[in-house]
Protein backbone atom coordinates (compact mmCIF):
# COMPACT_ATOMS: atom_id res chain seq x y z
CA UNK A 1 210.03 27.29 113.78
CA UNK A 2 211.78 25.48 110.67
CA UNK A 3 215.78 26.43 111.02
CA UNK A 4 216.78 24.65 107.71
CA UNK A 5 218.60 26.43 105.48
CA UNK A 6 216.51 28.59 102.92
CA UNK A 7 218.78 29.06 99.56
CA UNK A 8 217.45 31.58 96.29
CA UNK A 9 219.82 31.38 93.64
CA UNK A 10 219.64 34.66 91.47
CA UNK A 11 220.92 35.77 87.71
CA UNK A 12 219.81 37.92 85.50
CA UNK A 13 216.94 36.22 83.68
CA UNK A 14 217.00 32.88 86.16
CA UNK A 15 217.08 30.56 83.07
CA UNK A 16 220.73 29.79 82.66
CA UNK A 17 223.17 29.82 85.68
CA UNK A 18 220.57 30.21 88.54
CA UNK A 19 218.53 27.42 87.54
CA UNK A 20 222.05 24.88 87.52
CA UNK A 21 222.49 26.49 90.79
CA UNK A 22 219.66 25.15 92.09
CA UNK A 23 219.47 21.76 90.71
CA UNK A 24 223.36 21.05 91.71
CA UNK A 25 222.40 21.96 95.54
CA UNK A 26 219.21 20.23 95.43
CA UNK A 27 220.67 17.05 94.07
CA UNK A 28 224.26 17.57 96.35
CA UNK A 29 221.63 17.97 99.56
CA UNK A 30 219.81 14.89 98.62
CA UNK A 31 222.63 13.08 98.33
CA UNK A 32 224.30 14.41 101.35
CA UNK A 33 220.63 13.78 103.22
CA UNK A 34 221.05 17.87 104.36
CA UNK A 35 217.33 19.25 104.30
CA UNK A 36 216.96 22.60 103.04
CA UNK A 37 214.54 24.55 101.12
CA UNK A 38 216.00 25.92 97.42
CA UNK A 39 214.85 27.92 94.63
CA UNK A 40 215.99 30.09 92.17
CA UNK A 41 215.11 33.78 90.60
CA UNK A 42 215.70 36.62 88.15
CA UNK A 43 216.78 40.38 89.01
CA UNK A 44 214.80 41.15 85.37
CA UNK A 45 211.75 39.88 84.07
CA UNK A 46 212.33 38.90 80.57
CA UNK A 47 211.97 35.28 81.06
CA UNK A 48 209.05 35.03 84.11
CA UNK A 49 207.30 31.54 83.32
CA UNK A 50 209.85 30.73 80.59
CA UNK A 51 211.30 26.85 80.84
CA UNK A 52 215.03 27.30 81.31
CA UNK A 53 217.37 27.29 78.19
CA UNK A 54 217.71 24.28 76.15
CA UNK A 55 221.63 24.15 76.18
CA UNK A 56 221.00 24.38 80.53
CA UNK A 57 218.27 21.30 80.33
CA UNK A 58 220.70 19.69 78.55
CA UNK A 59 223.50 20.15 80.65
CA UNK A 60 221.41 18.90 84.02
CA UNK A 61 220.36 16.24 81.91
CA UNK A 62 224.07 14.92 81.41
CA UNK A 63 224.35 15.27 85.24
CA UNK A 64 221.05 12.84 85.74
CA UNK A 65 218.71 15.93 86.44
CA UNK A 66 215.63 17.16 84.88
CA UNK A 67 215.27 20.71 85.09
CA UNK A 68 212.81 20.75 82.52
CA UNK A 69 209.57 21.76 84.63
CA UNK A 70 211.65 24.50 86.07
CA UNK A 71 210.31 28.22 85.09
CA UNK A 72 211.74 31.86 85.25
CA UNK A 73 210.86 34.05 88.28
CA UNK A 74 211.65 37.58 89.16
CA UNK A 75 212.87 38.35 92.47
CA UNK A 76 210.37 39.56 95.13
CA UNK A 77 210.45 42.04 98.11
CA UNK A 78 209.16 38.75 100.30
CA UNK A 79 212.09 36.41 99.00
CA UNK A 80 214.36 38.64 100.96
CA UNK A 81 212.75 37.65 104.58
CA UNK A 82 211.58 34.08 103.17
CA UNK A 83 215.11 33.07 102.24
CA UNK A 84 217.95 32.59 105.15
CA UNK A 85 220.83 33.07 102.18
CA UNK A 86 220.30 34.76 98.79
CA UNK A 87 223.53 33.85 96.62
CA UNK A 88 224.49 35.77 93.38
CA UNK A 89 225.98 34.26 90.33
CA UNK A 90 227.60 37.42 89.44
CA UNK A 91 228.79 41.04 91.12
CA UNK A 92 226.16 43.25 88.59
CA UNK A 93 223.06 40.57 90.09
CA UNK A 94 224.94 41.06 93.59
CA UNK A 95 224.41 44.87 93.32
CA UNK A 96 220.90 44.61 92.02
CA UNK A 97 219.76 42.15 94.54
CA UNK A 98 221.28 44.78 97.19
CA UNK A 99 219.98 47.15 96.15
CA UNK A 100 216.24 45.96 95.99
CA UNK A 101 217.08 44.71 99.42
CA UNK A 102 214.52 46.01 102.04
CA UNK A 103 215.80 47.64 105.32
CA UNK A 104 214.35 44.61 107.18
CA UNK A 105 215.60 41.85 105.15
CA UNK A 106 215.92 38.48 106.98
CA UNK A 107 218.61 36.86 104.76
CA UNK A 108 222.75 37.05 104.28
CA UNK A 109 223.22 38.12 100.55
CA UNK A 110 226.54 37.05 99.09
CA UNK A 111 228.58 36.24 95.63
CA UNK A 112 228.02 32.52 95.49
CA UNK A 113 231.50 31.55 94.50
CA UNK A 114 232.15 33.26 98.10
CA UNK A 115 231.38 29.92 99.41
CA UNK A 116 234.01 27.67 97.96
CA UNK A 117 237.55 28.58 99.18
CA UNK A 118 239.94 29.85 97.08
CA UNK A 119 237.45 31.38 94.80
CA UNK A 120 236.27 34.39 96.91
CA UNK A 121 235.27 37.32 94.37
CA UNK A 122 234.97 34.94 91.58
CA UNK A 123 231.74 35.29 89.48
CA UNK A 124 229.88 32.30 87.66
CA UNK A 125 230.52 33.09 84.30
CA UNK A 126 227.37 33.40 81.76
CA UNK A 127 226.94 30.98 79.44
CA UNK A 128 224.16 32.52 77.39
CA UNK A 129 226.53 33.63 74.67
CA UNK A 130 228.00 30.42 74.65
CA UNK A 131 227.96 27.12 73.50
CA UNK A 132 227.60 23.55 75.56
CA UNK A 133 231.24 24.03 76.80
CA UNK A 134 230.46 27.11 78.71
CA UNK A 135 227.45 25.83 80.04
CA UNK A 136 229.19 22.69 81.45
CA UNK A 137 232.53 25.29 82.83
CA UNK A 138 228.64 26.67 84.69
CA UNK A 139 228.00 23.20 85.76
CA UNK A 140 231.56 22.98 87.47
CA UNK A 141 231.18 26.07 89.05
CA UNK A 142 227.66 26.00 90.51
CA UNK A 143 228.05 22.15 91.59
CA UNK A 144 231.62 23.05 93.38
CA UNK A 145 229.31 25.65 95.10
CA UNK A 146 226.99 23.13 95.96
CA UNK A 147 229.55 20.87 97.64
CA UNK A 148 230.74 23.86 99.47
CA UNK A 149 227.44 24.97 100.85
CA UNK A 150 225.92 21.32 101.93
CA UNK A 151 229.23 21.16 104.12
CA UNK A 152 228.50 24.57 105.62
CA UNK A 153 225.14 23.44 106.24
CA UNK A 154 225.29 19.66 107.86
CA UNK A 155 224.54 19.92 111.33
């Protein structure tokens, strides 16, 4: 049985935060040669099969990353026994994802800033009401997060 690390990343409409979230791990686990599976979702379903936001591809793109081909996903019942960790950007997507969480989940749910110390409790802000600036304080965030959990993880 495969023991790597399984990471979901989830927001509200998985086209803004979640979707950083995923590319910073992927790109910190690469890096850092830690394998792990990682993906990202939605609790809602406005955005299912939508690319994410253009002010997001633009931010992975000043980091070197194409997020581009990435598209929106709701949460499933199965992600919570595919996935060993489901993270949160924020507390209201950390009570929806708990509560849509089955009895016999597989996976630790958390806040995803819960992983870096000194920034227990802290939520990843949304930039979707922002401008670039916001969406690069996201960038900080998530890829802090990133650093955080490919330590956790190296074996």
């Amino acid at each position: 049985m495969n023991d790597q690390p399984r990471i979901l990343f989830v927001c509200l409409g998985n086209i803004c935060r979640s979707p950083l979230a995923e590319a910073a791990l992927r790109a910190a686990a690469e890096r850092e040669g830690v394998a792990m599976e990682v993906d990202s979702a939605g609790t809602s379903d406005n955005h299912v099969g939508a690319s994410p936001d253009s002010r997001a591809i633009a931010e992975a793109k000043r980091q070197g990353i194409d997020i581009s081909r990435y598209q929106g996903r709701q949460l499933k019942t199965q992600d919570f026994t595919r996935f060993t960790h489901i993270f949160a950007l924020d507390h209201n997507n950390l009570a929806d994802i708990e509560s849509l969480a089955p009895a016999d989940r597989k996976c630790r749910i958390q806040l995803l800033m819960d992983s870096v110390p000194g920034k227990n409790g802290h939520a990843v802000a949304d930039p979707y009401y922002g401008d670039e600036n916001d969406f690069s304080r996201t960038w900080d965030d998530v890829a802090l997060a990133a650093d955080a959990l490919v330590e956790r993880f190296k074996r």
